[in-house]
Protein backbone atom coordinates (compact mmCIF):
# COMPACT_ATOMS: atom_id res chain seq x y z
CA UNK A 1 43.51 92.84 68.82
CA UNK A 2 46.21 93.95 66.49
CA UNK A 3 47.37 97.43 68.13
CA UNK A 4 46.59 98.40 71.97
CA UNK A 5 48.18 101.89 72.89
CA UNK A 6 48.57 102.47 76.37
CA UNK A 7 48.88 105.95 78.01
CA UNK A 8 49.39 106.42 81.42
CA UNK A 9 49.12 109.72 82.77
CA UNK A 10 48.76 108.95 86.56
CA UNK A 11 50.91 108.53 89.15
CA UNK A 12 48.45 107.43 91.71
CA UNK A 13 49.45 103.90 91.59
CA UNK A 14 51.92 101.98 89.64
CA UNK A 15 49.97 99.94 87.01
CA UNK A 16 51.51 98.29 84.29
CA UNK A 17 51.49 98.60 80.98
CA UNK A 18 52.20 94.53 80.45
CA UNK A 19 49.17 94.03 82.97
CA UNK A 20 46.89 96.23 81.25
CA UNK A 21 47.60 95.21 77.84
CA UNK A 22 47.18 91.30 78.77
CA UNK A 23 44.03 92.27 80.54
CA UNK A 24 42.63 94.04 77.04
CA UNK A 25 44.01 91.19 74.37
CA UNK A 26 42.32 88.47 76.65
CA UNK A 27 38.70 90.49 76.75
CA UNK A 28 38.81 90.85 73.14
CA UNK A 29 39.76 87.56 72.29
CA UNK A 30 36.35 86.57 74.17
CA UNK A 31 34.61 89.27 72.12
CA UNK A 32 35.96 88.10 68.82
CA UNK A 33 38.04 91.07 67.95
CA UNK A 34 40.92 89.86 65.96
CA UNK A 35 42.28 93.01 64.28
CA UNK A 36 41.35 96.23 65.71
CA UNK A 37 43.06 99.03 67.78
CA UNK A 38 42.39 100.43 71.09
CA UNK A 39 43.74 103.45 72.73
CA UNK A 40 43.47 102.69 76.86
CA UNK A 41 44.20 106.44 79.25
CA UNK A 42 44.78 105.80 82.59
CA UNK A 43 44.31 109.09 84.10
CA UNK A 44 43.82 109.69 88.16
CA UNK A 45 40.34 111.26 89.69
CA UNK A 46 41.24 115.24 88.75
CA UNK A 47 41.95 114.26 85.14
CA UNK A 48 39.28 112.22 84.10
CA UNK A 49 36.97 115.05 86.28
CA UNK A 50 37.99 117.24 83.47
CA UNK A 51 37.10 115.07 80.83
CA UNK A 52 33.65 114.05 82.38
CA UNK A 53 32.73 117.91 82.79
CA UNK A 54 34.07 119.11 79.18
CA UNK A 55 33.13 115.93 77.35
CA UNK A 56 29.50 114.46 78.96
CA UNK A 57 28.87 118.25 81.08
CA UNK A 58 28.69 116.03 84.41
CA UNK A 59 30.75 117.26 87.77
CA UNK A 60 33.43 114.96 89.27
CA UNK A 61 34.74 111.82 88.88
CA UNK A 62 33.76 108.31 87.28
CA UNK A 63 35.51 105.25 86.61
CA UNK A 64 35.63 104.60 83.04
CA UNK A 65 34.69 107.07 80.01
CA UNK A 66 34.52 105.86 76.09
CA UNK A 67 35.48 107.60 73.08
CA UNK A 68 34.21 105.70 70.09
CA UNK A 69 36.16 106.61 67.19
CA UNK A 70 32.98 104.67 65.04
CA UNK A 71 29.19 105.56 66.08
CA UNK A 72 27.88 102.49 65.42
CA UNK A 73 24.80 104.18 63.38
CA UNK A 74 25.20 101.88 60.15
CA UNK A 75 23.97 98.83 58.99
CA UNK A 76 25.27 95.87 59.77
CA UNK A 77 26.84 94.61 56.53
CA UNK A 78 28.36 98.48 56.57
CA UNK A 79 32.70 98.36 57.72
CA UNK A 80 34.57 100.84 59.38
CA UNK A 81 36.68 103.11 57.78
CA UNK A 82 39.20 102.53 60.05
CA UNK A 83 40.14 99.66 62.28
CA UNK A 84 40.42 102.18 65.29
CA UNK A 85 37.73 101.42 68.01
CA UNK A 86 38.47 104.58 69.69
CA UNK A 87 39.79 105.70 73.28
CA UNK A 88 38.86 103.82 76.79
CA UNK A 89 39.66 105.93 79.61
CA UNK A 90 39.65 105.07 83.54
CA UNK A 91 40.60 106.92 86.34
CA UNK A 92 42.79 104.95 88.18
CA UNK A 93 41.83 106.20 91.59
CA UNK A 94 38.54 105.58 91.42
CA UNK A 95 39.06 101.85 90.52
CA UNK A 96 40.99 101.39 93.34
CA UNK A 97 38.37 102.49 95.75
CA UNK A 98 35.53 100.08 94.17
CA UNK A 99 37.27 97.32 94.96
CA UNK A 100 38.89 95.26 97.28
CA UNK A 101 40.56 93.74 93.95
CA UNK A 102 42.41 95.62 91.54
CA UNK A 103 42.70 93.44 88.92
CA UNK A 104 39.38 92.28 88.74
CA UNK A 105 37.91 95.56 89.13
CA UNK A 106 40.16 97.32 86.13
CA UNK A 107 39.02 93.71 84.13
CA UNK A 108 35.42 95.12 84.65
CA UNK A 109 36.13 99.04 83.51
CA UNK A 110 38.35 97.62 80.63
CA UNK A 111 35.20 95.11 79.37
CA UNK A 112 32.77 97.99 79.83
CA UNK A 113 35.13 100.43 78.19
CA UNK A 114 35.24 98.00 74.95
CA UNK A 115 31.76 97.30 75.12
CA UNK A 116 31.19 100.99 74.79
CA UNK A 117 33.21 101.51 72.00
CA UNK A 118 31.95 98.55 69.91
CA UNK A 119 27.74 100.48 70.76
């Protein structure tokens, strides 16, 4: 992973941004991404509420929402225009209460996040 950006508009916990980025170069390096950018939002329950409503038309929270910046609806010899994978966002709240761990839970929302974004 070449770029990650890291945004973090909560303040519900302290989280970061060394943490998170570690967390996101060591998940792609197991996914073989060597050279693309990621854009990770940490938001807390009310903003990625908003987001879930205006974006997928569903009420409340949820842990983890994708923005692919690529659809994915090419072949397979077909490349990007743009090494941008697109947006992962995660409500910071919500991560908290699913787990006991942290860590391991924002791990799991960060791999499912990517995984999203890659189709």
């Amino acid at each position: 992973m070449r770029t990650i950006w890291i945004e973090n508009r909560q303040k519900h916990r302290r989280v970061g941004k060394p943490l998170i980025r570690s967390m996101v170069k060591a998940i792609s390096e197991e996914l073989g991404l060597k050279k693309s950018e990621i854009s990770i939002v940490l938001l807390d329950d009310k903003g990625i509420s908003e987001l879930n409503r205006q974006y997928l038309n569903r009420q409340g929270p949820t842990d983890v929402i994708a923005f692919p910046l690529f659809d994915g609806n090419t072949s397979e010899t077909a490349e990007p225009k743009t090494d941008m994978l697109g947006d992962v966002v995660i409500s910071v709240e919500t991560a908290e209460r699913q787990s006991a761990n942290f860590e391991e839970e924002m791990v799991r929302l960060l791999t499912h996040g990517i995984l999203h974004l890659l189709g």
